[in-house]
PDB file of N, CA and C in Angstrom:
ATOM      1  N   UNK A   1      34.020 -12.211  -1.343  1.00  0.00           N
ATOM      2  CA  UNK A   1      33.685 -13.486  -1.942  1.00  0.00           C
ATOM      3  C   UNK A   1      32.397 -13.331  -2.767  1.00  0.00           C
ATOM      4  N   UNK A   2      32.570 -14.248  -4.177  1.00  0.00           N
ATOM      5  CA  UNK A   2      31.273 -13.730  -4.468  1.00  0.00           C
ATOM      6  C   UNK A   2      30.550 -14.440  -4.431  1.00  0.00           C
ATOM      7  N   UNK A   3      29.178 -14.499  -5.192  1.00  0.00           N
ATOM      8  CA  UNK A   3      27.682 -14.840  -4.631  1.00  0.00           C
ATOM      9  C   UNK A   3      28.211 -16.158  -6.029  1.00  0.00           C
ATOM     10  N   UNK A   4      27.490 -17.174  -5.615  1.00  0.00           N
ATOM     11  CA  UNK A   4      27.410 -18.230  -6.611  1.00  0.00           C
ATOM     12  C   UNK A   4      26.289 -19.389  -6.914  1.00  0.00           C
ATOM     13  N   UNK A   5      25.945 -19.386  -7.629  1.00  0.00           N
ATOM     14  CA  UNK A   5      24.425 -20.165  -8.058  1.00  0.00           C
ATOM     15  C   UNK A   5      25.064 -21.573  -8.370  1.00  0.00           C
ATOM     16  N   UNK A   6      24.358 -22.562  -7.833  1.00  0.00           N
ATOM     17  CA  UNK A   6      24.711 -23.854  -7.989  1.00  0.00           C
ATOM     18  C   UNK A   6      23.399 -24.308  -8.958  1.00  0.00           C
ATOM     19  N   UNK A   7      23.165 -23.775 -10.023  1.00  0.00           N
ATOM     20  CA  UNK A   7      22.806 -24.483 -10.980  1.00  0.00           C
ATOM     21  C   UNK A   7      22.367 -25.972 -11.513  1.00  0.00           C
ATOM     22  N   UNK A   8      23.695 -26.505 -11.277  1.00  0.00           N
ATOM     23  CA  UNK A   8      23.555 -28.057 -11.469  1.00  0.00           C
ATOM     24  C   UNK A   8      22.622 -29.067 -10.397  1.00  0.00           C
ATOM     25  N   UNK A   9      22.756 -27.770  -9.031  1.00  0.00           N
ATOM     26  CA  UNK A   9      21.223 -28.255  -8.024  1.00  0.00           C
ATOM     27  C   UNK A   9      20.558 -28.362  -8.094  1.00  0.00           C
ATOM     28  N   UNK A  10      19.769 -27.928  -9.489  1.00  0.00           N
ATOM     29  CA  UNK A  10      18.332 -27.323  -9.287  1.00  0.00           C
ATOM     30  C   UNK A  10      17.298 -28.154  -8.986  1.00  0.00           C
ATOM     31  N   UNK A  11      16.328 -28.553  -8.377  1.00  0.00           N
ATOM     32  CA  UNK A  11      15.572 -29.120  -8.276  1.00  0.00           C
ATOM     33  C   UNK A  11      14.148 -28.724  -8.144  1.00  0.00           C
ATOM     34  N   UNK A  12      12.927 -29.421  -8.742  1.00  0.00           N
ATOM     35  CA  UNK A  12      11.542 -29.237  -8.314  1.00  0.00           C
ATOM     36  C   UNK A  12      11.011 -29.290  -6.952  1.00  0.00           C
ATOM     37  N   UNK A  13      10.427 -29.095  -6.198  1.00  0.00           N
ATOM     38  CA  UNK A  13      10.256 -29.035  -4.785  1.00  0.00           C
ATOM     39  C   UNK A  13       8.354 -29.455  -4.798  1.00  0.00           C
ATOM     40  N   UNK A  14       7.768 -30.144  -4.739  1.00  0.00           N
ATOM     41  CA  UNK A  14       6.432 -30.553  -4.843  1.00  0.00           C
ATOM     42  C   UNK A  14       6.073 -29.822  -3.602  1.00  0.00           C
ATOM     43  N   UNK A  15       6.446 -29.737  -2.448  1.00  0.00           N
ATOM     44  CA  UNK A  15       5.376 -29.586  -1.565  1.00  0.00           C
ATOM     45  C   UNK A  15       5.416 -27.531  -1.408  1.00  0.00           C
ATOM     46  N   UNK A  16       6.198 -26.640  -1.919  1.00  0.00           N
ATOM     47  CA  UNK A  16       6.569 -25.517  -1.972  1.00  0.00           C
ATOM     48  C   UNK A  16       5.775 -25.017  -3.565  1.00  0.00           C
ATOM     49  N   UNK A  17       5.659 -26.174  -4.244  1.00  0.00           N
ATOM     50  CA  UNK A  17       5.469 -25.732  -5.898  1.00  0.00           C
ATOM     51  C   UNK A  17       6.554 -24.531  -6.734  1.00  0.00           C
ATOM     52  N   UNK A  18       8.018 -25.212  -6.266  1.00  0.00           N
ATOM     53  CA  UNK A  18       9.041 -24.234  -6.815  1.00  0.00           C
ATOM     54  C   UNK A  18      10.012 -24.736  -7.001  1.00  0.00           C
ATOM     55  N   UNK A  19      10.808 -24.204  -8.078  1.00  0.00           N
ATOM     56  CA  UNK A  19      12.408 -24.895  -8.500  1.00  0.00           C
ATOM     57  C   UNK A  19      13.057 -24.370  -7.629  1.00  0.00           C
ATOM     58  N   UNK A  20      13.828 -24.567  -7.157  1.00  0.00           N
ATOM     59  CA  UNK A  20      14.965 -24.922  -5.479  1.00  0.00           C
ATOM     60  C   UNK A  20      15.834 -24.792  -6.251  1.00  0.00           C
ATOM     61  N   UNK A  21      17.508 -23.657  -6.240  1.00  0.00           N
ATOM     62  CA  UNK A  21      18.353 -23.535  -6.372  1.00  0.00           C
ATOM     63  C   UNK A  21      19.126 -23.224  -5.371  1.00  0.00           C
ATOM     64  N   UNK A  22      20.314 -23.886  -4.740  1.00  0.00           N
ATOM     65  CA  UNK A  22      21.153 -23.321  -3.309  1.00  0.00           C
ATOM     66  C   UNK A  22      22.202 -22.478  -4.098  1.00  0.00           C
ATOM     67  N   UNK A  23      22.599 -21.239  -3.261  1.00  0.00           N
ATOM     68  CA  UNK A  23      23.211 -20.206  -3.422  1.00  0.00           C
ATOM     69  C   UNK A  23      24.274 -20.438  -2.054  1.00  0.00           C
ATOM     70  N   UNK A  24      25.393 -19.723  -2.624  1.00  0.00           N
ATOM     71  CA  UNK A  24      26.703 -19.758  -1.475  1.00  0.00           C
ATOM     72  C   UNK A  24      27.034 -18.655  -1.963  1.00  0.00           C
ATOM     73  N   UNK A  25      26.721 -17.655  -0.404  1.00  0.00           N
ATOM     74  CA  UNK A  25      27.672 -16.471  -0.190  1.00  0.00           C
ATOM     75  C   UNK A  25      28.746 -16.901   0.976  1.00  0.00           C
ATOM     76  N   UNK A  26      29.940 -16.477   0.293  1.00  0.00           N
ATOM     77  CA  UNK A  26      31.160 -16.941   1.262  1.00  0.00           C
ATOM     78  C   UNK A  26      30.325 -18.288   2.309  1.00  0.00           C
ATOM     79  N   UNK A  27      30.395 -18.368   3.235  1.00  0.00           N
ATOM     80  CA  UNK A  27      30.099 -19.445   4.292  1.00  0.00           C
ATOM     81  C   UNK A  27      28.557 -19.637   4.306  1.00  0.00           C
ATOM     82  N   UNK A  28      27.778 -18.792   3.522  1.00  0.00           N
ATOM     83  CA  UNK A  28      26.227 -19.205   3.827  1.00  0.00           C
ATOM     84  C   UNK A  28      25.457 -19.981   2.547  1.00  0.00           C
ATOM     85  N   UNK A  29      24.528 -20.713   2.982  1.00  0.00           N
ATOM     86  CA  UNK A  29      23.628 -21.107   2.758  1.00  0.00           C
ATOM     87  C   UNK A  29      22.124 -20.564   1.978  1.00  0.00           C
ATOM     88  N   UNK A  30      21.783 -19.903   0.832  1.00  0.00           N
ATOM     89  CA  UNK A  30      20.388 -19.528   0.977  1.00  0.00           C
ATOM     90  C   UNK A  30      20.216 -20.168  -0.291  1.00  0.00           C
ATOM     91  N   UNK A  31      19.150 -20.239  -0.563  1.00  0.00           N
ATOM     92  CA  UNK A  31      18.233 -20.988  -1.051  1.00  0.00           C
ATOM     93  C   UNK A  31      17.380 -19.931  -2.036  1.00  0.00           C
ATOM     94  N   UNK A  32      17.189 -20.276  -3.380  1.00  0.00           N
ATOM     95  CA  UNK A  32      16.637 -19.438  -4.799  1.00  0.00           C
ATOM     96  C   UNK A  32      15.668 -20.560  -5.165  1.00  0.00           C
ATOM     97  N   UNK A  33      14.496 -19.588  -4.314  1.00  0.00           N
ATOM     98  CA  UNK A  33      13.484 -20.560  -5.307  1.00  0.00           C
ATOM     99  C   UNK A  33      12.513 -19.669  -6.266  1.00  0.00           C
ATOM    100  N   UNK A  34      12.306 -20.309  -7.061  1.00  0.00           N
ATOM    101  CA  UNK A  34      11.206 -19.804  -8.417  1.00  0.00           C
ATOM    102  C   UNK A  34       9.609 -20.741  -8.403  1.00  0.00           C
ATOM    103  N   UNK A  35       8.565 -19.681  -8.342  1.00  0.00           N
ATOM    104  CA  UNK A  35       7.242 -20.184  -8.249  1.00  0.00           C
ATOM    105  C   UNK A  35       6.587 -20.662  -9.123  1.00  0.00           C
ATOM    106  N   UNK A  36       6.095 -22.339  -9.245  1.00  0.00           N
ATOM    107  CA  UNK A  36       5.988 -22.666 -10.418  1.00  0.00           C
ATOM    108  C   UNK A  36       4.739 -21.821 -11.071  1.00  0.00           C
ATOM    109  N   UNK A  37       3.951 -21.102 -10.441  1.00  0.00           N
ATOM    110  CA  UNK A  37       2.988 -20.085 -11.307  1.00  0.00           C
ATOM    111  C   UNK A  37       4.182 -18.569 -11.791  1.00  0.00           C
ATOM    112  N   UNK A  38       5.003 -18.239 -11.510  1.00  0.00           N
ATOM    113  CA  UNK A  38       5.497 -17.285 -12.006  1.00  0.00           C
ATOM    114  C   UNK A  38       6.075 -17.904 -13.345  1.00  0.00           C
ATOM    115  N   UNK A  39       6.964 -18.772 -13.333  1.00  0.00           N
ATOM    116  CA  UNK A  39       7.364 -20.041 -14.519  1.00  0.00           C
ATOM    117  C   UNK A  39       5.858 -19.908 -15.345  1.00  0.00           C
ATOM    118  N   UNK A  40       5.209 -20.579 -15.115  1.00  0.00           N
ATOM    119  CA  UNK A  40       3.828 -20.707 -15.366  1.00  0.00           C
ATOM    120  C   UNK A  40       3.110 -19.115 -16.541  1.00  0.00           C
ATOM    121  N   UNK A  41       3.055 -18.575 -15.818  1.00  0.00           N
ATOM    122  CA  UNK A  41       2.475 -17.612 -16.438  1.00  0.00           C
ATOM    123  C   UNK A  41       3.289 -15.940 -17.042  1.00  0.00           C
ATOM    124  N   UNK A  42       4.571 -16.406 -16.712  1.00  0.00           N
ATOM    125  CA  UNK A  42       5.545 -15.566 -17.701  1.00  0.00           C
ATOM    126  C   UNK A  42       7.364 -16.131 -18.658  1.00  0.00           C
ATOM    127  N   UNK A  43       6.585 -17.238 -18.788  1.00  0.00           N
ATOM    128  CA  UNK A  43       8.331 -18.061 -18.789  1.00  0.00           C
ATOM    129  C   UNK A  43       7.687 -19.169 -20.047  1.00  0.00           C
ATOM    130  N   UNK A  44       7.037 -19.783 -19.420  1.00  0.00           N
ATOM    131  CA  UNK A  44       6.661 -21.230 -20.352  1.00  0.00           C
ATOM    132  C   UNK A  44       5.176 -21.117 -20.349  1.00  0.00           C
ATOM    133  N   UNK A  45       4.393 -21.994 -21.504  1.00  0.00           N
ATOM    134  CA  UNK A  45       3.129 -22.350 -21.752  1.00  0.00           C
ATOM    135  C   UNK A  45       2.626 -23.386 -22.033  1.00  0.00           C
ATOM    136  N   UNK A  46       4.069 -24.321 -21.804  1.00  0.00           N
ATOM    137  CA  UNK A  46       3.784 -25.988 -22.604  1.00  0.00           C
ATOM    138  C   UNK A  46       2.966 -26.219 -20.705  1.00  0.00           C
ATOM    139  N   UNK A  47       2.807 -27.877 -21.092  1.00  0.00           N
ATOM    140  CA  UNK A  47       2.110 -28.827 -20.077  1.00  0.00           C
ATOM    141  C   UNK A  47       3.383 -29.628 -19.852  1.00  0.00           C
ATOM    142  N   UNK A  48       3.499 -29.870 -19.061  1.00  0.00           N
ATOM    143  CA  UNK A  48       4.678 -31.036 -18.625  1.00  0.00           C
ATOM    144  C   UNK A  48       5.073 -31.257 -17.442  1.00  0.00           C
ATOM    145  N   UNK A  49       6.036 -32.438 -16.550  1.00  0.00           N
ATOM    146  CA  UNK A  49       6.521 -32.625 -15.278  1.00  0.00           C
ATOM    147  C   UNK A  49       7.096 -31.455 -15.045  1.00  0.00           C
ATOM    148  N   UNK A  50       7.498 -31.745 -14.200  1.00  0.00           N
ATOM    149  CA  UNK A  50       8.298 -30.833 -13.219  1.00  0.00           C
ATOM    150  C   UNK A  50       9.924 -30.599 -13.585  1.00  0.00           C
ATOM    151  N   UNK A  51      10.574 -31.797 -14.513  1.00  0.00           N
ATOM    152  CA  UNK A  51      11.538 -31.514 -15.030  1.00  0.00           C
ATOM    153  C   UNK A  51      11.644 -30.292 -16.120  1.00  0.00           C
ATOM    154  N   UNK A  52      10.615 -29.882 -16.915  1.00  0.00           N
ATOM    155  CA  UNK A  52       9.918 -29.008 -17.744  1.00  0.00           C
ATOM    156  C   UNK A  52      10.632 -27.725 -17.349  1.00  0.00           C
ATOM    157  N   UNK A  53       9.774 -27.822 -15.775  1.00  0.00           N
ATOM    158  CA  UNK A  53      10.251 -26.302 -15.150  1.00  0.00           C
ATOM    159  C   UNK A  53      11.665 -26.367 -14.694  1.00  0.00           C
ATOM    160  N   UNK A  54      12.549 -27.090 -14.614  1.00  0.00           N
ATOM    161  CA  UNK A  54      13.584 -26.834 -14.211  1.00  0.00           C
ATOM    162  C   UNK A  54      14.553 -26.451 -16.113  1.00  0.00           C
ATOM    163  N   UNK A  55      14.134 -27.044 -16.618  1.00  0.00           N
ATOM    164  CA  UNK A  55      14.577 -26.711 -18.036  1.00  0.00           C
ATOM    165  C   UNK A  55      14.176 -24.803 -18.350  1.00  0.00           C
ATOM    166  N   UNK A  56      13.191 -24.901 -18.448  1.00  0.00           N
ATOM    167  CA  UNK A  56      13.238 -23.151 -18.058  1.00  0.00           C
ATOM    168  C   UNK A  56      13.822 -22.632 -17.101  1.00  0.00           C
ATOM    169  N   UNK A  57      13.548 -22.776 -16.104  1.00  0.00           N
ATOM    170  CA  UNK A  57      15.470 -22.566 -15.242  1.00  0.00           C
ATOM    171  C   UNK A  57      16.190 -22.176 -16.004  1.00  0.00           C
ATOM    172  N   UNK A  58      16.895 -23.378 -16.523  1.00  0.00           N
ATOM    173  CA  UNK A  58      17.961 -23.520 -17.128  1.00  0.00           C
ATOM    174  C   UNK A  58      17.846 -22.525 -18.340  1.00  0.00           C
ATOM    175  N   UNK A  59      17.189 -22.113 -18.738  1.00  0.00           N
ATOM    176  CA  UNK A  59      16.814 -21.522 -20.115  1.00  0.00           C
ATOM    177  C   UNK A  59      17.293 -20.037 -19.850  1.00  0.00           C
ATOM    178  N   UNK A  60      15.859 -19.522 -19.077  1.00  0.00           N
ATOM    179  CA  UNK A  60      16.223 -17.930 -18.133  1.00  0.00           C
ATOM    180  C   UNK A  60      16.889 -17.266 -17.061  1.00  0.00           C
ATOM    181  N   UNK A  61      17.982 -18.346 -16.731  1.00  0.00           N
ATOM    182  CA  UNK A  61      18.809 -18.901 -15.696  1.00  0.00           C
ATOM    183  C   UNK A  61      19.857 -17.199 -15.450  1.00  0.00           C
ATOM    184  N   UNK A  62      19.891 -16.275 -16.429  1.00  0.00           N
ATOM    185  CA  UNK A  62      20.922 -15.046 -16.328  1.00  0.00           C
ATOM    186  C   UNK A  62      19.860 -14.225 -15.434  1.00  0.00           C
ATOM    187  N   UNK A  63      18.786 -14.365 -16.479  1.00  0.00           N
ATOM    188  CA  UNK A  63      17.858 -13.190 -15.728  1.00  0.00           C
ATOM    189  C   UNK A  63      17.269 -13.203 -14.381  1.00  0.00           C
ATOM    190  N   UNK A  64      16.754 -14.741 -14.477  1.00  0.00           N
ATOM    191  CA  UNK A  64      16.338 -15.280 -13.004  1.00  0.00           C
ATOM    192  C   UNK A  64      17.588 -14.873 -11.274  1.00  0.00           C
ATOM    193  N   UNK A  65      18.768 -14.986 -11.977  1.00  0.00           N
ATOM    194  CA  UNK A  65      19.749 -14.755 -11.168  1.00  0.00           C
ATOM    195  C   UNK A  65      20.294 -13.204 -10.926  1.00  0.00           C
ATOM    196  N   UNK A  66      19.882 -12.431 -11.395  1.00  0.00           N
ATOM    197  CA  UNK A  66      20.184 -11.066 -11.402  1.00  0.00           C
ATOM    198  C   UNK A  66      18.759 -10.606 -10.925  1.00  0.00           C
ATOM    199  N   UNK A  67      17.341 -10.988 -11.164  1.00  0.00           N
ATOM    200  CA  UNK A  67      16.551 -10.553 -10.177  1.00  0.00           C
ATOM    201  C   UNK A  67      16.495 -10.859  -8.902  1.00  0.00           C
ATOM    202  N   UNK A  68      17.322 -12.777  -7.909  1.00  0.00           N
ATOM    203  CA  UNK A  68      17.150 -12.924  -7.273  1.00  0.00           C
ATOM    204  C   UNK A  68      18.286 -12.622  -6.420  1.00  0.00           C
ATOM    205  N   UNK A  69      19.181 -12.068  -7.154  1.00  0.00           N
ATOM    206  CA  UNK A  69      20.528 -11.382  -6.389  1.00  0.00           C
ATOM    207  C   UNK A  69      19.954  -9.924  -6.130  1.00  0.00           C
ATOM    208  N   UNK A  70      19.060  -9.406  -7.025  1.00  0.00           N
ATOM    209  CA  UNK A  70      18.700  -7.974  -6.149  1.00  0.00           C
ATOM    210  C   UNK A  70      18.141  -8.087  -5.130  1.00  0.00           C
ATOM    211  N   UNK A  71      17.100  -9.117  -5.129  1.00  0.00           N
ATOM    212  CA  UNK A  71      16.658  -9.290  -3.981  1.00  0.00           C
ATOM    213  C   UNK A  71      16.987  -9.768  -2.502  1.00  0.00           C
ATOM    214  N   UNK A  72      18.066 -10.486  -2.732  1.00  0.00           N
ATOM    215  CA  UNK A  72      19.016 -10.860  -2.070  1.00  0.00           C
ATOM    216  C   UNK A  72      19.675  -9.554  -1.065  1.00  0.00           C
ATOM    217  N   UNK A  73      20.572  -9.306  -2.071  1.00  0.00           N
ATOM    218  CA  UNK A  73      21.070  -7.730  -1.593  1.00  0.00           C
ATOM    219  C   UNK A  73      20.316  -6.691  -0.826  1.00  0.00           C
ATOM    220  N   UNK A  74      18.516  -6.764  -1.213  1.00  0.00           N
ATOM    221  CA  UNK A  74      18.188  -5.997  -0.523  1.00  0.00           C
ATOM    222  C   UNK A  74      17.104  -6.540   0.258  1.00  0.00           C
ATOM    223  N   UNK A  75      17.789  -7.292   0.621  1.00  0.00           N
ATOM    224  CA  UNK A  75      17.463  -8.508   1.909  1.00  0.00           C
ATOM    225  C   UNK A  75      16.075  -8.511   1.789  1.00  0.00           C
ATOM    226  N   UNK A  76      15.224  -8.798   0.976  1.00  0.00           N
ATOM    227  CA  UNK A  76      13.906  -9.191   0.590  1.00  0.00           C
ATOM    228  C   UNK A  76      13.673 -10.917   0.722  1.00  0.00           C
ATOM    229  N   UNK A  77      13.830 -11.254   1.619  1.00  0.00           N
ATOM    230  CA  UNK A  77      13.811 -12.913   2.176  1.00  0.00           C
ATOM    231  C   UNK A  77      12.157 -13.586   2.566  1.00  0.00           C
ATOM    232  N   UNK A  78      12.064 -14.327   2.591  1.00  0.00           N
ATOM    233  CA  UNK A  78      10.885 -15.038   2.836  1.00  0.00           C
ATOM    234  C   UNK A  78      10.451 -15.681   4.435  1.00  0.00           C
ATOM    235  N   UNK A  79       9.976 -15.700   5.074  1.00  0.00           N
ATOM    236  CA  UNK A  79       9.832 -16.144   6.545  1.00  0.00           C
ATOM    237  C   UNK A  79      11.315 -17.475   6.584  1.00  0.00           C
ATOM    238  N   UNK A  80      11.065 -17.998   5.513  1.00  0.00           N
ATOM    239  CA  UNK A  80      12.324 -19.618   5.672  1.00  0.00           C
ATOM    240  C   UNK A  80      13.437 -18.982   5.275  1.00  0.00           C
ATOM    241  N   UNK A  81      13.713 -17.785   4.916  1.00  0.00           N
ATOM    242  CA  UNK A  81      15.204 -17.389   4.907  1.00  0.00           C
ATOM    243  C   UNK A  81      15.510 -17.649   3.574  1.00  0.00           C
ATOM    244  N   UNK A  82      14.550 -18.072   2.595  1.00  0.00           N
ATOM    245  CA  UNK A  82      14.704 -18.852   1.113  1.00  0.00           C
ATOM    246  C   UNK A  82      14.406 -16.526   0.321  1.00  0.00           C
ATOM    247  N   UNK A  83      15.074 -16.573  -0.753  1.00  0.00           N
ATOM    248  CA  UNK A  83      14.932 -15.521  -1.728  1.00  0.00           C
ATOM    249  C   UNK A  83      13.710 -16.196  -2.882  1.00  0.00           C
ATOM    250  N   UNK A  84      12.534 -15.721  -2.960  1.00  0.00           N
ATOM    251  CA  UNK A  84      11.590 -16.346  -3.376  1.00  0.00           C
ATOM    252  C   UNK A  84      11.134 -15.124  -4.786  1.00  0.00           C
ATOM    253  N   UNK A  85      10.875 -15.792  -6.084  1.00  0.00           N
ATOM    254  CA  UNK A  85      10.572 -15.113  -7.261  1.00  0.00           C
ATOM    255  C   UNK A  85       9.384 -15.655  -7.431  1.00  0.00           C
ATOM    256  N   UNK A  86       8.870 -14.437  -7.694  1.00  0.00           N
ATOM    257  CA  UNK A  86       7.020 -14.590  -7.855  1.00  0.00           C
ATOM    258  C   UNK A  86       6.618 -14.131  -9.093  1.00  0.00           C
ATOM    259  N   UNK A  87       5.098 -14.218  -9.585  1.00  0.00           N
ATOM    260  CA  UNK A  87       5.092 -14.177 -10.423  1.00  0.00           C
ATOM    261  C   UNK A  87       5.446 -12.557 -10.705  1.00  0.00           C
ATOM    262  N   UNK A  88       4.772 -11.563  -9.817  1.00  0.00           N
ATOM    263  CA  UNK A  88       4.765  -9.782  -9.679  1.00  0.00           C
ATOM    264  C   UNK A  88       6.290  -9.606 -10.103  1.00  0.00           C
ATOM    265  N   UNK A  89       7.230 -10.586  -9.462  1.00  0.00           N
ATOM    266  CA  UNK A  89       8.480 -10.439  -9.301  1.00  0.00           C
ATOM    267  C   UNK A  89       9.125 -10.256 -11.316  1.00  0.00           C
ATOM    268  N   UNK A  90       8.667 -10.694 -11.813  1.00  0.00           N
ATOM    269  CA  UNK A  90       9.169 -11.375 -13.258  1.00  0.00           C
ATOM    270  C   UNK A  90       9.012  -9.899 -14.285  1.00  0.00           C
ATOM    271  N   UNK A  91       8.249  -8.785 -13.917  1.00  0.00           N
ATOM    272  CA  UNK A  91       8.531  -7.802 -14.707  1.00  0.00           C
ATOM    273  C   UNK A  91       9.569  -6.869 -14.483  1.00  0.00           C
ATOM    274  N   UNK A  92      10.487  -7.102 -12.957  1.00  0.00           N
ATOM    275  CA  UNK A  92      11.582  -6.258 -12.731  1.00  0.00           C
ATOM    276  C   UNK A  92      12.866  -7.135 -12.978  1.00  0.00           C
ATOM    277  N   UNK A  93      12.826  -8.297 -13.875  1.00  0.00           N
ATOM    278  CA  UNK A  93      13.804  -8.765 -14.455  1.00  0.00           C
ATOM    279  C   UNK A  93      14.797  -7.784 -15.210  1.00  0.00           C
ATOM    280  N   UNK A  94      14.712  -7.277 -16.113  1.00  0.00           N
ATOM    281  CA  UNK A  94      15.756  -6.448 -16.609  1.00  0.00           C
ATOM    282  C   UNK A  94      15.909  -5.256 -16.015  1.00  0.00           C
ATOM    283  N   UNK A  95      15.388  -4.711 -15.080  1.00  0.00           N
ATOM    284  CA  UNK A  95      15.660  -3.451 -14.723  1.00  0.00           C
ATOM    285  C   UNK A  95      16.207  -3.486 -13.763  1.00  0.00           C
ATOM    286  N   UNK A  96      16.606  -4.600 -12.471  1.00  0.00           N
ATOM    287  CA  UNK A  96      17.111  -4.995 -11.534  1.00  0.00           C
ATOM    288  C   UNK A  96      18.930  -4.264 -11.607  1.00  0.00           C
ATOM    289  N   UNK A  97      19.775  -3.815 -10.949  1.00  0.00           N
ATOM    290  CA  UNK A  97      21.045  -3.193 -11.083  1.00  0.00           C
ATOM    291  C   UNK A  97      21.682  -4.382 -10.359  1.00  0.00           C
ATOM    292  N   UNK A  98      23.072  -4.947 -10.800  1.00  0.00           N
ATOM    293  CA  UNK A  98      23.586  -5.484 -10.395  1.00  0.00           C
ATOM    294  C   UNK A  98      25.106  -5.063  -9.968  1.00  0.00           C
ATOM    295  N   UNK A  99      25.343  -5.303  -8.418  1.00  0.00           N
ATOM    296  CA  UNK A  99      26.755  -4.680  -8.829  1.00  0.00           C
ATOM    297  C   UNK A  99      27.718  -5.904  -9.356  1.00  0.00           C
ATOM    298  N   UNK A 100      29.435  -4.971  -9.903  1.00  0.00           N
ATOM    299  CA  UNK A 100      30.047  -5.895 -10.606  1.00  0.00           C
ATOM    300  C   UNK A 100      30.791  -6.714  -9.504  1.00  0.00           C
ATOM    301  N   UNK A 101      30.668  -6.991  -8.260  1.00  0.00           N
ATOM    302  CA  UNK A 101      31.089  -7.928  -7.468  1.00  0.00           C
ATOM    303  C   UNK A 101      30.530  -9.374  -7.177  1.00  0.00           C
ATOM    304  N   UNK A 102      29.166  -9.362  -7.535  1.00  0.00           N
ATOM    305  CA  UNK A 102      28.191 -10.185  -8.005  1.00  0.00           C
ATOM    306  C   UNK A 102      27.841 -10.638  -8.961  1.00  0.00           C
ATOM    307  N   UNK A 103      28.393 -11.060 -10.287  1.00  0.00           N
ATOM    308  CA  UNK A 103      27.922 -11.689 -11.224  1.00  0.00           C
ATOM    309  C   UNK A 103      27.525 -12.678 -11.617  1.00  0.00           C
ATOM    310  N   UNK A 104      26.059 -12.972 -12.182  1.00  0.00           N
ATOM    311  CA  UNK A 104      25.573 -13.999 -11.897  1.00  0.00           C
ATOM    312  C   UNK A 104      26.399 -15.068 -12.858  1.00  0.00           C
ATOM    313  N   UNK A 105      26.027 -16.469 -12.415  1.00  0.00           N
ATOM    314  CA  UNK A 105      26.932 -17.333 -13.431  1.00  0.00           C
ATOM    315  C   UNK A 105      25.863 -18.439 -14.030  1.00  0.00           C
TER     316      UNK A 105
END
């Protein structure tokens, strides 16, 4: 079964300071969040709400999902079980390997 990004979820998260995306592998639950300083300081430069950052989401939404599926895969999880992209995280965007059973959507 493959891995699938619910996109149309995305949401700002105020008290985490991160866009919240839920992920479904076959029967599970995890959770893709993005740090609004990684957004912040390699993604966007405008000023704006929090809808802002979910629009960049939406923008870098291939790449964001192929770094947080590597991480995924190589079970790099956060104490809450959430797959968390940081800012350090944002220069192994393209170099990340994906296999073809996983494609991000």
């Amino acid at each position: 079964m493959a891995v699938r990004f619910h996109t149309s979820r995305a949401i700002y998260d105020g008290p985490t300071d991160t866009v919240r995306v839920p992920v479904i592998d076959g029967n599970k639950l995890v959770v893709f969040a993005i740090a609004r300083e990684a957004i912040m300081s390699s993604l966007w430069s405008g000023d704006g709400p929090p809808d802002c950052l979910i629009e960049v989401y939406h923008r870098h939404r291939r790449a964001l999902h192929a770094l947080a599926l590597h991480k995924y895969l190589t079970r790099q999880f956060e104490a809450d079980g959430s797959v968390l992209i940081a800012p350090h995280d944002l220069g192994r965007a393209e170099s990340s390997p994906v296999p073809d059973r996983y494609t991000p959507n």
